[in-house]
C-alpha atoms as a PDB file:
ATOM      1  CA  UNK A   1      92.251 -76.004 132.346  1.00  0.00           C
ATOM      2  CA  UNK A   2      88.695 -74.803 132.521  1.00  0.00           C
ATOM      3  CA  UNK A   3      87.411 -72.654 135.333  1.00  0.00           C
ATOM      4  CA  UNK A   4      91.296 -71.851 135.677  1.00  0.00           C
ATOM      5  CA  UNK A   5      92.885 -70.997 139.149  1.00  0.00           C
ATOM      6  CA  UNK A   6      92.785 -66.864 138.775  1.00  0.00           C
ATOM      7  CA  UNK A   7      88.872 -67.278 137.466  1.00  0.00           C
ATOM      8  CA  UNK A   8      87.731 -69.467 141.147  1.00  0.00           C
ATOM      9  CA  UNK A   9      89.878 -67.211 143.199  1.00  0.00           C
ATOM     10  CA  UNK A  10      88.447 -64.661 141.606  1.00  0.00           C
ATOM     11  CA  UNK A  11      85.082 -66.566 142.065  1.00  0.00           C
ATOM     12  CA  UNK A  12      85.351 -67.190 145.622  1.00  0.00           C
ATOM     13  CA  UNK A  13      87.372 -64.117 146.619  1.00  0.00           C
ATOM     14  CA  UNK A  14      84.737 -63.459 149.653  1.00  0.00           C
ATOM     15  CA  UNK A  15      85.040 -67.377 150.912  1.00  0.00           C
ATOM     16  CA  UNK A  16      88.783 -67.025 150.595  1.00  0.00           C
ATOM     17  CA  UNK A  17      88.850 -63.749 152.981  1.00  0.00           C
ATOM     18  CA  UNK A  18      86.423 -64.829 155.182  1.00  0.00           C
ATOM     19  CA  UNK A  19      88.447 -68.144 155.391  1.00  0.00           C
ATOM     20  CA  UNK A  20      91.726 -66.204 156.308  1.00  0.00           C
ATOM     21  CA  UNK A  21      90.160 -64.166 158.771  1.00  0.00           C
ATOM     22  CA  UNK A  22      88.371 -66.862 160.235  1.00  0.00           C
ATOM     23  CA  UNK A  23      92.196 -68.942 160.286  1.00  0.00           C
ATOM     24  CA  UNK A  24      93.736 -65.845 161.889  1.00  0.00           C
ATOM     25  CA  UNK A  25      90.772 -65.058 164.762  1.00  0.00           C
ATOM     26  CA  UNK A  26      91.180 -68.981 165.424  1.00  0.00           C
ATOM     27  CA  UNK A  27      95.162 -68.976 165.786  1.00  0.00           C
ATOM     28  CA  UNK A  28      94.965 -65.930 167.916  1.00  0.00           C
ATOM     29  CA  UNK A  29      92.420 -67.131 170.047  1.00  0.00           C
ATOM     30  CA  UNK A  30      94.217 -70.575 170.541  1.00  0.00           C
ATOM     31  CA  UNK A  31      97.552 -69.103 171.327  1.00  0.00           C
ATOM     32  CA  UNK A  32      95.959 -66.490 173.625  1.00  0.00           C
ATOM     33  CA  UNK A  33      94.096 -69.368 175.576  1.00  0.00           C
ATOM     34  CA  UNK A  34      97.490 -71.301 175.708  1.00  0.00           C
ATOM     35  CA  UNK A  35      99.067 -68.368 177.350  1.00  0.00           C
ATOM     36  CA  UNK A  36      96.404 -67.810 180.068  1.00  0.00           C
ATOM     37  CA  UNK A  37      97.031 -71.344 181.243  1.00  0.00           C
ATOM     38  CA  UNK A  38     100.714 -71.041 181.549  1.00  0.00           C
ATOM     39  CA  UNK A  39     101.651 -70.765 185.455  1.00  0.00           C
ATOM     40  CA  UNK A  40     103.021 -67.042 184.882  1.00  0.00           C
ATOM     41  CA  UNK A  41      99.608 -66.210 183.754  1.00  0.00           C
ATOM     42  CA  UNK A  42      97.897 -68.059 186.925  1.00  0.00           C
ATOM     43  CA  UNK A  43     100.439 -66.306 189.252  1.00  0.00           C
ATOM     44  CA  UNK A  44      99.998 -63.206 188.013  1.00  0.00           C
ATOM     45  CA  UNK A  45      96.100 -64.036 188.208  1.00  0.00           C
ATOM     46  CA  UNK A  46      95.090 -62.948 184.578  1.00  0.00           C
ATOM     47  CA  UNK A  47      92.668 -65.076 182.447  1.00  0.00           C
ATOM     48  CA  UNK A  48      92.369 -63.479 179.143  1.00  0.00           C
ATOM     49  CA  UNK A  49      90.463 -66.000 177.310  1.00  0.00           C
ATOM     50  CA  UNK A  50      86.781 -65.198 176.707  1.00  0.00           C
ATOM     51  CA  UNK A  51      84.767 -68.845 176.424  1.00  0.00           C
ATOM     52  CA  UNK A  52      82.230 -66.961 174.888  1.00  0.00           C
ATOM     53  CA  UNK A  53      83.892 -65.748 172.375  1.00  0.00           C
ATOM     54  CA  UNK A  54      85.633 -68.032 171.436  1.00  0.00           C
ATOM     55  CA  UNK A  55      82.784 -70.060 171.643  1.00  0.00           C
ATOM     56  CA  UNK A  56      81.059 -67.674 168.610  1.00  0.00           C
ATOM     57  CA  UNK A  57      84.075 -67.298 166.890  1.00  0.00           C
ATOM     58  CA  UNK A  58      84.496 -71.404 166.395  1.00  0.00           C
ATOM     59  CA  UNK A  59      80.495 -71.526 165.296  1.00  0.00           C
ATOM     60  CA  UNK A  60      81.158 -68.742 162.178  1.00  0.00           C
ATOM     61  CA  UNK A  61      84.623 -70.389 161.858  1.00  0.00           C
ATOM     62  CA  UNK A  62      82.305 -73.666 161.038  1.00  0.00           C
ATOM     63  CA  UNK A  63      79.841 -72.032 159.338  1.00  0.00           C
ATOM     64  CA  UNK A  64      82.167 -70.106 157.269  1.00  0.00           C
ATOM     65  CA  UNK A  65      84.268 -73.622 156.165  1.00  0.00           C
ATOM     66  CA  UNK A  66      81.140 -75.966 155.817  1.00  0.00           C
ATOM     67  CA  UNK A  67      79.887 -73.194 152.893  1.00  0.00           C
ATOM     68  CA  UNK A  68      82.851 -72.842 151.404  1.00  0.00           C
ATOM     69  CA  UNK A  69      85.487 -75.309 151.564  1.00  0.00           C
ATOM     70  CA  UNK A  70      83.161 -78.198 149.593  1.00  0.00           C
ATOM     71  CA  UNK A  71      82.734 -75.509 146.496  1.00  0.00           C
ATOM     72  CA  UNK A  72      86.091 -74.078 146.475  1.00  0.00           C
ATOM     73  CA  UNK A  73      87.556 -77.830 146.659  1.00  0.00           C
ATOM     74  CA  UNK A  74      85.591 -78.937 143.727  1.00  0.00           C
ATOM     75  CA  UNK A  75      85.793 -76.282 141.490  1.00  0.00           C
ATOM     76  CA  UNK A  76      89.687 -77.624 141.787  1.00  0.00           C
ATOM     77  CA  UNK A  77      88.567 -81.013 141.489  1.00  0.00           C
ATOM     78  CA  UNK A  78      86.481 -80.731 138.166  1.00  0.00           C
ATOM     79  CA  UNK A  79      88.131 -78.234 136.438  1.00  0.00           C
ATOM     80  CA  UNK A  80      88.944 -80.188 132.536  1.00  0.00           C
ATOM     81  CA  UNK A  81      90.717 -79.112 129.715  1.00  0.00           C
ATOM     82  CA  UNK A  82      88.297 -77.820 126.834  1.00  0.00           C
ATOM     83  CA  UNK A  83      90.841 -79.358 124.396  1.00  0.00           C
ATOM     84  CA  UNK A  84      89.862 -83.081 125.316  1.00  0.00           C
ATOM     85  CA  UNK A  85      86.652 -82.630 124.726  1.00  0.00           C
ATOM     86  CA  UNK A  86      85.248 -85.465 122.424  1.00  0.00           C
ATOM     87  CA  UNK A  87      81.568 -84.899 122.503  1.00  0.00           C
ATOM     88  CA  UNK A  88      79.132 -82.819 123.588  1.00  0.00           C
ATOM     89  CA  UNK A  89      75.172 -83.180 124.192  1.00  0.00           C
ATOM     90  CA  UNK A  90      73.306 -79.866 123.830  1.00  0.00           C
ATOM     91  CA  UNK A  91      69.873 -79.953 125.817  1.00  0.00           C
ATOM     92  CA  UNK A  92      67.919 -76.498 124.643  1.00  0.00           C
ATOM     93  CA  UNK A  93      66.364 -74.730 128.019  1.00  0.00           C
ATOM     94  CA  UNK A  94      62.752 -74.593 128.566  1.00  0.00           C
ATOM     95  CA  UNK A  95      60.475 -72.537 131.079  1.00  0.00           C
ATOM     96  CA  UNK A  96      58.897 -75.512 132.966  1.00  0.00           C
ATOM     97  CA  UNK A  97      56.313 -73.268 134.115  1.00  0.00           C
ATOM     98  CA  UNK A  98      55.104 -72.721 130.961  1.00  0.00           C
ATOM     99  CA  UNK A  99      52.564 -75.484 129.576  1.00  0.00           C
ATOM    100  CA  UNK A 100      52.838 -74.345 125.859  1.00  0.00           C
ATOM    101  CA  UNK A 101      56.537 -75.223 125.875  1.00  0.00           C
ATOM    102  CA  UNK A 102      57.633 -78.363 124.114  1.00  0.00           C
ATOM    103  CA  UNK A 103      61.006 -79.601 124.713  1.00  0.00           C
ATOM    104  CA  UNK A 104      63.265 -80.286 122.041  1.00  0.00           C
ATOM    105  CA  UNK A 105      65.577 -83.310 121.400  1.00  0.00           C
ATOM    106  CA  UNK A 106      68.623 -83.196 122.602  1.00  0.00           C
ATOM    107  CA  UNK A 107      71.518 -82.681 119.720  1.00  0.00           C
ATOM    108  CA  UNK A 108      74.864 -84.567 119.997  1.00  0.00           C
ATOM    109  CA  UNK A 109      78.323 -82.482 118.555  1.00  0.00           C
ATOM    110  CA  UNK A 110      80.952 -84.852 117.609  1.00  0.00           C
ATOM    111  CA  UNK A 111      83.214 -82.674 115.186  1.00  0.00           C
ATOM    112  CA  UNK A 112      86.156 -82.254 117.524  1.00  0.00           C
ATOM    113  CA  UNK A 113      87.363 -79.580 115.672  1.00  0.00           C
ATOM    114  CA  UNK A 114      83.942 -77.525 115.561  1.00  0.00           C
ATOM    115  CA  UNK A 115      83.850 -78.407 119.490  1.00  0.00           C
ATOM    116  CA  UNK A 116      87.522 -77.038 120.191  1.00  0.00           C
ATOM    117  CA  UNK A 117      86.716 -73.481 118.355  1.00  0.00           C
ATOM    118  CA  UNK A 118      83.712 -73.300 120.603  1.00  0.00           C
ATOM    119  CA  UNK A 119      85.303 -74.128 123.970  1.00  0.00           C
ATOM    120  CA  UNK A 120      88.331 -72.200 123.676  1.00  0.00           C
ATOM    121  CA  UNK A 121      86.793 -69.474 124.146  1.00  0.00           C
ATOM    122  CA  UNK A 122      86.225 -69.389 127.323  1.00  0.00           C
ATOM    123  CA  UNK A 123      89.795 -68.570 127.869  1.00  0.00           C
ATOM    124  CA  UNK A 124      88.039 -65.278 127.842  1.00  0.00           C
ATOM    125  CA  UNK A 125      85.352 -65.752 130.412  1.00  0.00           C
ATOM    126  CA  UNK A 126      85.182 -63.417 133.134  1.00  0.00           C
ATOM    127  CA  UNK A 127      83.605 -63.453 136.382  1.00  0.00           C
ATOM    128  CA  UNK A 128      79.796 -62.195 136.939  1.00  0.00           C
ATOM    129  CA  UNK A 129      78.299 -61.930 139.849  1.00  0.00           C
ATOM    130  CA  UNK A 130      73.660 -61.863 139.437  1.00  0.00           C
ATOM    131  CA  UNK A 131      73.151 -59.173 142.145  1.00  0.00           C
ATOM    132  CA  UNK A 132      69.638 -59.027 142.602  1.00  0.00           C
ATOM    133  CA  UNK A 133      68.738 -60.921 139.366  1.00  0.00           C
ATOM    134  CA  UNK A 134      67.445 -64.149 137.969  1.00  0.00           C
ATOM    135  CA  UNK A 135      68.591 -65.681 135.376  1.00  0.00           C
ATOM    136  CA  UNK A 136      66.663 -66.959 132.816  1.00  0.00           C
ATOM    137  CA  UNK A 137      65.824 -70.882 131.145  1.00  0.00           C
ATOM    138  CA  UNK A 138      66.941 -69.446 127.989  1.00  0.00           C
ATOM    139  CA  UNK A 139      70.058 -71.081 126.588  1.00  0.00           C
ATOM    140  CA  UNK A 140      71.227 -74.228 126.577  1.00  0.00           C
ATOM    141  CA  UNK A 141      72.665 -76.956 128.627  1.00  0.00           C
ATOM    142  CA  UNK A 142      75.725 -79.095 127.561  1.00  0.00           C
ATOM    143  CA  UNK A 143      77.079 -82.207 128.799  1.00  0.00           C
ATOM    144  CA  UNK A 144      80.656 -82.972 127.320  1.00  0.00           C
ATOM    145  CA  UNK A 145      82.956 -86.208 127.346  1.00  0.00           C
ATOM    146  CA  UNK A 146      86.314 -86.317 127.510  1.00  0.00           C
ATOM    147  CA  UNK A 147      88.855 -88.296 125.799  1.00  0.00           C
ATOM    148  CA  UNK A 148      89.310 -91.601 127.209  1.00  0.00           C
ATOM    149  CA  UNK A 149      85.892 -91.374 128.163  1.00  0.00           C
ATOM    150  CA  UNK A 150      82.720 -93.177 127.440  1.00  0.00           C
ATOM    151  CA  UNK A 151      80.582 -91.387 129.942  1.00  0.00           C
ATOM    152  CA  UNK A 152      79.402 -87.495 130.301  1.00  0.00           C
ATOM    153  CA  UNK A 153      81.460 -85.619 132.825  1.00  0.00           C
ATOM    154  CA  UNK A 154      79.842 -84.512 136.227  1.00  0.00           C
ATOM    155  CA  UNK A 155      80.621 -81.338 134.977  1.00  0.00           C
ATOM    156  CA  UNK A 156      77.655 -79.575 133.238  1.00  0.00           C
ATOM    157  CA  UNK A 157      77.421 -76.451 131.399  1.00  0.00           C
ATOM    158  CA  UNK A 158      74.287 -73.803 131.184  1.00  0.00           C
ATOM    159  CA  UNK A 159      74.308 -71.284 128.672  1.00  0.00           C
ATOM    160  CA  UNK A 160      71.826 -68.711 129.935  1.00  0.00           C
ATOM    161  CA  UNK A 161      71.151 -65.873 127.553  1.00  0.00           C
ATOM    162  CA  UNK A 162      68.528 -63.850 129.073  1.00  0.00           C
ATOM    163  CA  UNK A 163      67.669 -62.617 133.067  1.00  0.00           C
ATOM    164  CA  UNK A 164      65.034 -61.025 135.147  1.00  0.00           C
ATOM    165  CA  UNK A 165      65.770 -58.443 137.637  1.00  0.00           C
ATOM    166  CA  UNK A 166      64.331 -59.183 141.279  1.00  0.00           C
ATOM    167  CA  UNK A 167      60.942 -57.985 140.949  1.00  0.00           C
ATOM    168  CA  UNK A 168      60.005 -57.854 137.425  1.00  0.00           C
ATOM    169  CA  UNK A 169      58.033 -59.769 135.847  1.00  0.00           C
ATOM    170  CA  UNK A 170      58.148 -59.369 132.249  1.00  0.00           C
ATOM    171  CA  UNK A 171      60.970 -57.384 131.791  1.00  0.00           C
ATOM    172  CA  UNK A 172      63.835 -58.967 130.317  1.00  0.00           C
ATOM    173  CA  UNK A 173      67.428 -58.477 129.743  1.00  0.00           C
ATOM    174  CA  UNK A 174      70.256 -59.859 127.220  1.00  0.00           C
ATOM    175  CA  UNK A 175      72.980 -62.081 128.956  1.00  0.00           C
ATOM    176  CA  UNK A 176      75.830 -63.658 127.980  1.00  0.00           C
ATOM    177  CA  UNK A 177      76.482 -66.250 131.037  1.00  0.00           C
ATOM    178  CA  UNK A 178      78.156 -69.334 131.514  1.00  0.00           C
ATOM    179  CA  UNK A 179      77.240 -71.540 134.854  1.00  0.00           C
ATOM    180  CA  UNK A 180      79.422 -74.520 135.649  1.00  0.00           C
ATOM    181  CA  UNK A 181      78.638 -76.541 137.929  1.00  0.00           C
ATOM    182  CA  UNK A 182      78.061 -80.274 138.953  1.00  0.00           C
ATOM    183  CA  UNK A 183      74.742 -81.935 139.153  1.00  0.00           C
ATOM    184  CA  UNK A 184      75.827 -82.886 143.194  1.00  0.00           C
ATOM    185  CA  UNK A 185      75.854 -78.731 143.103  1.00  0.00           C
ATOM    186  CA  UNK A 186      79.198 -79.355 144.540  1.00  0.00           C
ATOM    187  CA  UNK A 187      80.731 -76.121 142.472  1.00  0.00           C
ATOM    188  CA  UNK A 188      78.586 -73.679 140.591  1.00  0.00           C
ATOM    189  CA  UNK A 189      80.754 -71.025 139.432  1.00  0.00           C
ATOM    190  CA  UNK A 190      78.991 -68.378 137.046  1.00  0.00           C
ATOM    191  CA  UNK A 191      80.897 -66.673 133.845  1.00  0.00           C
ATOM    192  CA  UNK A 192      80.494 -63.668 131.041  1.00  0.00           C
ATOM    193  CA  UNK A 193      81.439 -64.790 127.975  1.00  0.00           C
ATOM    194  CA  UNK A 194      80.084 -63.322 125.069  1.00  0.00           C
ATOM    195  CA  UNK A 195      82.549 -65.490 122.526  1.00  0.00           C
ATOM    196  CA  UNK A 196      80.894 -68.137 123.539  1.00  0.00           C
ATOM    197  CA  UNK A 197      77.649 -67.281 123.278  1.00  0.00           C
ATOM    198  CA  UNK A 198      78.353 -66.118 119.115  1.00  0.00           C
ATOM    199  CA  UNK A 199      79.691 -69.343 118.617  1.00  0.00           C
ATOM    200  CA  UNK A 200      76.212 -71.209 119.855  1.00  0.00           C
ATOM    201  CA  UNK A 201      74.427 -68.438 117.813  1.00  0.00           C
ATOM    202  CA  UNK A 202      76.539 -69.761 114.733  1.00  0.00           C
ATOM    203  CA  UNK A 203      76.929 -73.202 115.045  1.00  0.00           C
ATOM    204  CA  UNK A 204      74.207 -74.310 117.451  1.00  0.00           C
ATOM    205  CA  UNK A 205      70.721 -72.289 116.987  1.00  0.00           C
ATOM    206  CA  UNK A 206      70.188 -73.957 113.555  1.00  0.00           C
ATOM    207  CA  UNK A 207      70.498 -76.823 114.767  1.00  0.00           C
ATOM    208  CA  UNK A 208      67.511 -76.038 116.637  1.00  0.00           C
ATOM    209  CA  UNK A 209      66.011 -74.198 114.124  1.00  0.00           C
ATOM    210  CA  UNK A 210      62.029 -75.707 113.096  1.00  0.00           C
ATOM    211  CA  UNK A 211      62.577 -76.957 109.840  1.00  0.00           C
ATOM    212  CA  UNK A 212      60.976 -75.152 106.918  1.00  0.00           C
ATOM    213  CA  UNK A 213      57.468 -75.802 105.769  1.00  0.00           C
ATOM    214  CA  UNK A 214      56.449 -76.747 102.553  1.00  0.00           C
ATOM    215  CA  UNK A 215      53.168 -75.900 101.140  1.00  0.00           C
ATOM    216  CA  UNK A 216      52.139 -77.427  98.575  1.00  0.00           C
ATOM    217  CA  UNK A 217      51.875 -75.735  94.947  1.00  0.00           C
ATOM    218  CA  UNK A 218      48.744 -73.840  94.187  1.00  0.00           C
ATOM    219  CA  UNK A 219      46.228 -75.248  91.863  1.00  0.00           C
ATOM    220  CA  UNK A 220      46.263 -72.977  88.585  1.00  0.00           C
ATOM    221  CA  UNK A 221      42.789 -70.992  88.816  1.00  0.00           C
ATOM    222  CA  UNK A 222      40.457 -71.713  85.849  1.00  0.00           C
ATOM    223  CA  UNK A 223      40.832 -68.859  83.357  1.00  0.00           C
ATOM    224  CA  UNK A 224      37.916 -66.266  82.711  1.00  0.00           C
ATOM    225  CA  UNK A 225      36.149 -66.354  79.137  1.00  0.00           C
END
């Protein structure tokens, strides 16, 4: 399966800590308030529990779940196995800020076999993490269905092959990145995986290619008496 279970761990390590300590500040609290309302802790006139704090603590304990549970969740929930992939529709990026930019057609793979060389690559993906850097519209987005199905996945793949760094402007740099994601922006994990990226130079950029132009033969000149 595609993002596999080491690659969102690996993903979300931060969430996943943050989660944990949030679970253990919350446990600790609760059994700490429990205690002060026992009678041996009235009798003995101690009242350890802090309202506001554990007022804060539930707020970042909130905060902390509401942005990460949904993502980490769903990047379970959509993972799919490259192998089943029957189809996929290749959309080539474009700068929409750019008025000079016409957008291409979007191609359609069928060849099942051509499709399985390209997505098992991504057995080798690794994480990447944009620190201070944009990534590009150059690439290309695919949509994919899977067998047994006659409609595109919510999943949705961007190829991104170049990025910015914050505060340049023209500046660019070579990338190798694969975003998954869902177009609710439920997950959006983010890849390195240059394999990939030689198989869409190979198979999928002539696709794209303008096709050749012809010019028409030259007249033969009039010879000189």
């Amino acid at each position: 399966m595609f993002p596999t279970t080491s690659q969102i761990l690996n993903n979300y390590l931060l969430q996943l800590v943050a989660l944990i300590l949030m679970l253990v500040v919350g446990i600790g609290l609760l059994i700490r308030f429990i205690r002060a309302r026992s009678p041996e802790a009235r009798k003995e006139g101690s009242y350890p529990a802090n309202w506001a704090f554990i007022g804060v603590a539930l707020v970042i304990a909130f905060v902390v779940c509401y942005f990460s549970l949904p993502a980490l969740v769903n990047a379970f929930r959509y993972r799919f196995d490259p192998q089943q992939i029957t189809e996929i529709r290749v959309t080539k990026l474009s700068d929409p800020s750019s008025a000079n930019t016409k957008k291409a057609e979007p191609v359609v793979i069928t060849d099942r076999e051509l499709i399985a060389k390209g997505f098992q690559t991504l057995t080798t993906a690794a994480g990447y993490g944009a620190n201070h850097e944009r990534l590009l519209p150059d690439g290309y987005g695919i949509d994919f269905k899977l067998a047994g199905s006659n409609d595109y996945s919510p999943m949705h793949l961007i190829a991104y092959r170049m990025s910015r760094k914050a505060g340049e402007s023209t500046t660019t740099t070579p990338v190798s990145v694969i975003a998954v994601s869902t177009y609710q922006e439920a997950a959006d994990i983010t890849f390195n995986c240059p394999a990939f990226h030689t198989w869409l130079r190979k198979n999928v950029d002539p696709l794209f290619a303008p096709p050749p132009i012809n010019l028409p033969p030259m007249a033969n000149s009039t010879p000189q008496n």
